[in-house]
Every structure is written in structure tokens, then in C-alpha cells.
N, C-alpha and C. Protein backbone atom coordinates (compact mmCIF):
# COMPACT_ATOMS: atom_id res chain seq x y z
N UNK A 1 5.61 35.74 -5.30
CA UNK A 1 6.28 35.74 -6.58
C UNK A 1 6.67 34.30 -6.94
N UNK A 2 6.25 33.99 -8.18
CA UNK A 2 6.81 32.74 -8.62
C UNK A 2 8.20 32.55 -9.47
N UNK A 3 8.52 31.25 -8.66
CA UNK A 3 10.04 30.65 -9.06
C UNK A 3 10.00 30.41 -10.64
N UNK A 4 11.06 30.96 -11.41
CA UNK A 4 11.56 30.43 -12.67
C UNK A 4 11.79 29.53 -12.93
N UNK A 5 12.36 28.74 -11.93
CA UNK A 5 13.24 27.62 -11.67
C UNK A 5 12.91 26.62 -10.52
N UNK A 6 13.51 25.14 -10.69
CA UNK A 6 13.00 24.31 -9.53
C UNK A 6 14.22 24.07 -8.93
N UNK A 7 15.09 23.89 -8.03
CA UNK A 7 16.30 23.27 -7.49
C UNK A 7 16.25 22.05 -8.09
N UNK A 8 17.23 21.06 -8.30
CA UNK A 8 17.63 19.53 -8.23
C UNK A 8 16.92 19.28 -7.20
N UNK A 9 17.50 19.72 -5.73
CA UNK A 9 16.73 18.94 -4.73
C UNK A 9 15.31 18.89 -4.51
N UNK A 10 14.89 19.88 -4.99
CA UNK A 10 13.57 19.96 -5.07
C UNK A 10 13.21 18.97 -5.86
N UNK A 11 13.82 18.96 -7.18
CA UNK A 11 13.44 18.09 -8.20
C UNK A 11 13.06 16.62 -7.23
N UNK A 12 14.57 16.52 -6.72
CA UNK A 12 15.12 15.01 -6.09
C UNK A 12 13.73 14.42 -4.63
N UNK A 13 13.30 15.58 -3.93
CA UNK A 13 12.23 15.44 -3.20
C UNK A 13 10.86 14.93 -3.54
N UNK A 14 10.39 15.97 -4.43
CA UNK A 14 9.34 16.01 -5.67
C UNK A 14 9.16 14.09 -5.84
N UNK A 15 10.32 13.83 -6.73
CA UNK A 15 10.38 12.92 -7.26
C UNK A 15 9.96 11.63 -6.67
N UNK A 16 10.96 11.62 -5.05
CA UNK A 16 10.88 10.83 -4.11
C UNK A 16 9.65 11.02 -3.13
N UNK A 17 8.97 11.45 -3.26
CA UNK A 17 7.67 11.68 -2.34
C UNK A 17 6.28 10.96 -3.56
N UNK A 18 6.81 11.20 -5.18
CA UNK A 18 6.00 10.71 -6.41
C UNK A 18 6.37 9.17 -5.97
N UNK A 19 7.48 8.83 -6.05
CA UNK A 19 7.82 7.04 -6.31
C UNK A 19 6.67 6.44 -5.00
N UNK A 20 7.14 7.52 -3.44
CA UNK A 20 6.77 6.75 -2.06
C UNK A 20 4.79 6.54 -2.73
N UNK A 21 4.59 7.61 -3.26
CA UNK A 21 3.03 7.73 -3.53
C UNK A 21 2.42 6.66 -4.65
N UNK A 22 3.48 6.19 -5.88
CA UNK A 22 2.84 5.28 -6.08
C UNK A 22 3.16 3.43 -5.77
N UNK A 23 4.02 3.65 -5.03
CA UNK A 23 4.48 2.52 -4.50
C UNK A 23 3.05 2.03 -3.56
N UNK A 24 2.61 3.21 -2.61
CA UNK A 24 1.63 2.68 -1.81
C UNK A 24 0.36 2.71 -2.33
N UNK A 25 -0.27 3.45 -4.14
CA UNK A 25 -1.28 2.67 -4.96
C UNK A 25 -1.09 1.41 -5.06
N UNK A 26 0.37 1.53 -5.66
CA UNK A 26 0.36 -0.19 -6.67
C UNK A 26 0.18 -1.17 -5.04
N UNK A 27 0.23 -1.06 -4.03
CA UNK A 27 0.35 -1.75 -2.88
C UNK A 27 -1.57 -2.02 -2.66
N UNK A 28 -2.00 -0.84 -2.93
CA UNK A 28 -3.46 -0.92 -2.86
C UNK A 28 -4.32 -1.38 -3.32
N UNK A 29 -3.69 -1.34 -4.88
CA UNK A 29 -4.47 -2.05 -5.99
C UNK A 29 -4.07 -3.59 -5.95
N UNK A 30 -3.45 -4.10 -5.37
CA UNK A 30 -3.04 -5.33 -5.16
C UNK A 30 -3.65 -6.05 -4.44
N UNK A 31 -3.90 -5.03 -2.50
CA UNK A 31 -4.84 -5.16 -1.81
C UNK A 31 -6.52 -5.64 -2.38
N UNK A 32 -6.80 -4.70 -3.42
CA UNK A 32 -8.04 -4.61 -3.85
C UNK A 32 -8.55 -5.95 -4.99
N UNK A 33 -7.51 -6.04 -5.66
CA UNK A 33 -7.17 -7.65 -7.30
C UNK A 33 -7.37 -8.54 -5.77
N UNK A 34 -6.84 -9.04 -5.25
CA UNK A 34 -6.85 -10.05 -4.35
C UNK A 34 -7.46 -9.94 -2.84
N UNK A 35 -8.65 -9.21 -2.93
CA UNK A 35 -9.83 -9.34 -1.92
C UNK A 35 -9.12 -8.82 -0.58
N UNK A 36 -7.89 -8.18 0.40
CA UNK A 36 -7.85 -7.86 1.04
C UNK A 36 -8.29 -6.54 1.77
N UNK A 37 -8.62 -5.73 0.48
CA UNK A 37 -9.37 -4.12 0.84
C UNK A 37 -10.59 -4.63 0.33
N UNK A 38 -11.72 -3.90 0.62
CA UNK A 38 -12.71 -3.90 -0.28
C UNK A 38 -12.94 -2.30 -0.73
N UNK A 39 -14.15 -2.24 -1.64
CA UNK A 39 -14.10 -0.82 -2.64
C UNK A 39 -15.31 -0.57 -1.73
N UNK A 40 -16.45 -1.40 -1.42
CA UNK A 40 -17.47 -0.97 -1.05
C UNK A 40 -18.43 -1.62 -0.16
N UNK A 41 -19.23 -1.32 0.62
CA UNK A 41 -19.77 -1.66 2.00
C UNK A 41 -19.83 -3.13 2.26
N UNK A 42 -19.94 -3.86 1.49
CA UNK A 42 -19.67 -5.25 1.33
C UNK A 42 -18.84 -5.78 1.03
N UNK A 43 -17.66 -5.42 0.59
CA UNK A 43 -16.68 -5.96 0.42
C UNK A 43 -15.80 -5.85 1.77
N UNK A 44 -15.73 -4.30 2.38
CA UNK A 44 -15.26 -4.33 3.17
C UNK A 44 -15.08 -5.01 4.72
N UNK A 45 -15.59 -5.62 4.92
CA UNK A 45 -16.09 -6.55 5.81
C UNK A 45 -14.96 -7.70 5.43
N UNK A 46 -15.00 -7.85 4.20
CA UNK A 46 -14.82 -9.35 3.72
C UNK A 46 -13.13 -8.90 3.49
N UNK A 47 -12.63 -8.08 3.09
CA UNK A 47 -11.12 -7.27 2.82
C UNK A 47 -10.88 -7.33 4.05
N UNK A 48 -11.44 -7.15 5.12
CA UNK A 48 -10.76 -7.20 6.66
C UNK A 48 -10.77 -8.04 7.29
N UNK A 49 -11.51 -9.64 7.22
CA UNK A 49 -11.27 -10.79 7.37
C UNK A 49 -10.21 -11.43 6.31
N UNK A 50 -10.23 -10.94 5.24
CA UNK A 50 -9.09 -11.67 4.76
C UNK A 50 -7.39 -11.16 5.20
N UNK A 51 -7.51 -10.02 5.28
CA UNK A 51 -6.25 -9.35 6.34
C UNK A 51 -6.00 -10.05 7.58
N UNK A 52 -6.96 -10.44 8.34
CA UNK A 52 -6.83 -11.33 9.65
C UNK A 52 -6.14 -12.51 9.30
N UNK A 53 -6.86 -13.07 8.31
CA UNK A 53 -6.64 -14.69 8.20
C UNK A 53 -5.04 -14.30 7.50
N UNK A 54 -4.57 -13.65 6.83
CA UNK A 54 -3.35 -13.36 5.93
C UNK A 54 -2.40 -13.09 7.05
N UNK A 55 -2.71 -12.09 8.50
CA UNK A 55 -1.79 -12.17 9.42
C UNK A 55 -2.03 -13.37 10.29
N UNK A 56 -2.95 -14.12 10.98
CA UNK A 56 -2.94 -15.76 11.14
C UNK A 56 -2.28 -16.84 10.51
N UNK A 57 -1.86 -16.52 9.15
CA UNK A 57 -1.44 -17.66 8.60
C UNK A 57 0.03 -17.28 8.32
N UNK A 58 0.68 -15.89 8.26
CA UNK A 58 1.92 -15.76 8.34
C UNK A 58 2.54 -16.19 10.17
N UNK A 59 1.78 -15.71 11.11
CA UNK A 59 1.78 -16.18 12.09
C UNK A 59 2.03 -17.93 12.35
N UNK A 60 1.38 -18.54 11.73
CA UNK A 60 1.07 -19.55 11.99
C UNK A 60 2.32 -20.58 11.37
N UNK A 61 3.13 -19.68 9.72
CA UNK A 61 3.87 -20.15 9.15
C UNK A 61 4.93 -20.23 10.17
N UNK A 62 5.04 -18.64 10.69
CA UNK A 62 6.18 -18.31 11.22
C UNK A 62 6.69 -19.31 12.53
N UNK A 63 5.71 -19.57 13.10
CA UNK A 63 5.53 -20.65 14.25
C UNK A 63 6.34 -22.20 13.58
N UNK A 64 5.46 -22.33 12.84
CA UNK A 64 5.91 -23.78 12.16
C UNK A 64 7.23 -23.66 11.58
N UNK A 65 7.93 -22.47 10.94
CA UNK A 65 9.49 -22.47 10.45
C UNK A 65 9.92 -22.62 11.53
N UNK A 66 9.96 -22.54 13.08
CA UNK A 66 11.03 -22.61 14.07
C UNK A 66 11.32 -23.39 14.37
């Protein structure tokens, strides 16, 4: 049998599971504008070397701030 009605919390869940979901697009599409994912067999290769070099060079910052 279907609900008439949604709870608040439901609402409040709903809602918060929508924001977590597009927080981690807009995170993707960001990935994708600036070459760290790729879309397709060739890119991807190249999206996962640039992830390396992006954790190497925070690494590398992080070293040099100390």
C-alpha cells in the first residue's frame, strides 16, 4: 500500500543523500574539465597518470612546507 504522505525525516534523508549525490557529480565533472578521469579508452590512461602526478606533487608540496 502506498504512503499519502512523506515524513520530514524522510524528506530530510531524501534530501541529504540528493546534495551527497551531486556533490560527488560536480566532483566528477571537474575530474573530467581538467583531464584527471577520462570518458574513454584513451583518455583513461592519461586521467590516471594525471591523478599520480596530482598526488606526487601534493606530496612533494607537502614535504617542501615542513
Amino acid at each position: 500500500m502506498k504512503k499519502d504522505f512523506i515524513s520530514i525525516e524522510e524528506l530530510l534523508d531524501e534530501n541529504a543523500a540528493l546534495k551527497a549525490r551531486v556533490e560527488q557529480l560536480e566532483e566528477r565533472l571537474e575530474n573530467i574539465k581538467h583531464g584527471y578521469e577520462g570518458t574513454c579508452m584513451t583518455c583513461e590512461p592519461v586521467g590516471m597518470m594525471n591523478l599520480e602526478l596530482r598526488r606526487r606533487l601534493a606530496d612533494f608540496e607537502q614535504k617542501e612546507n615542513k
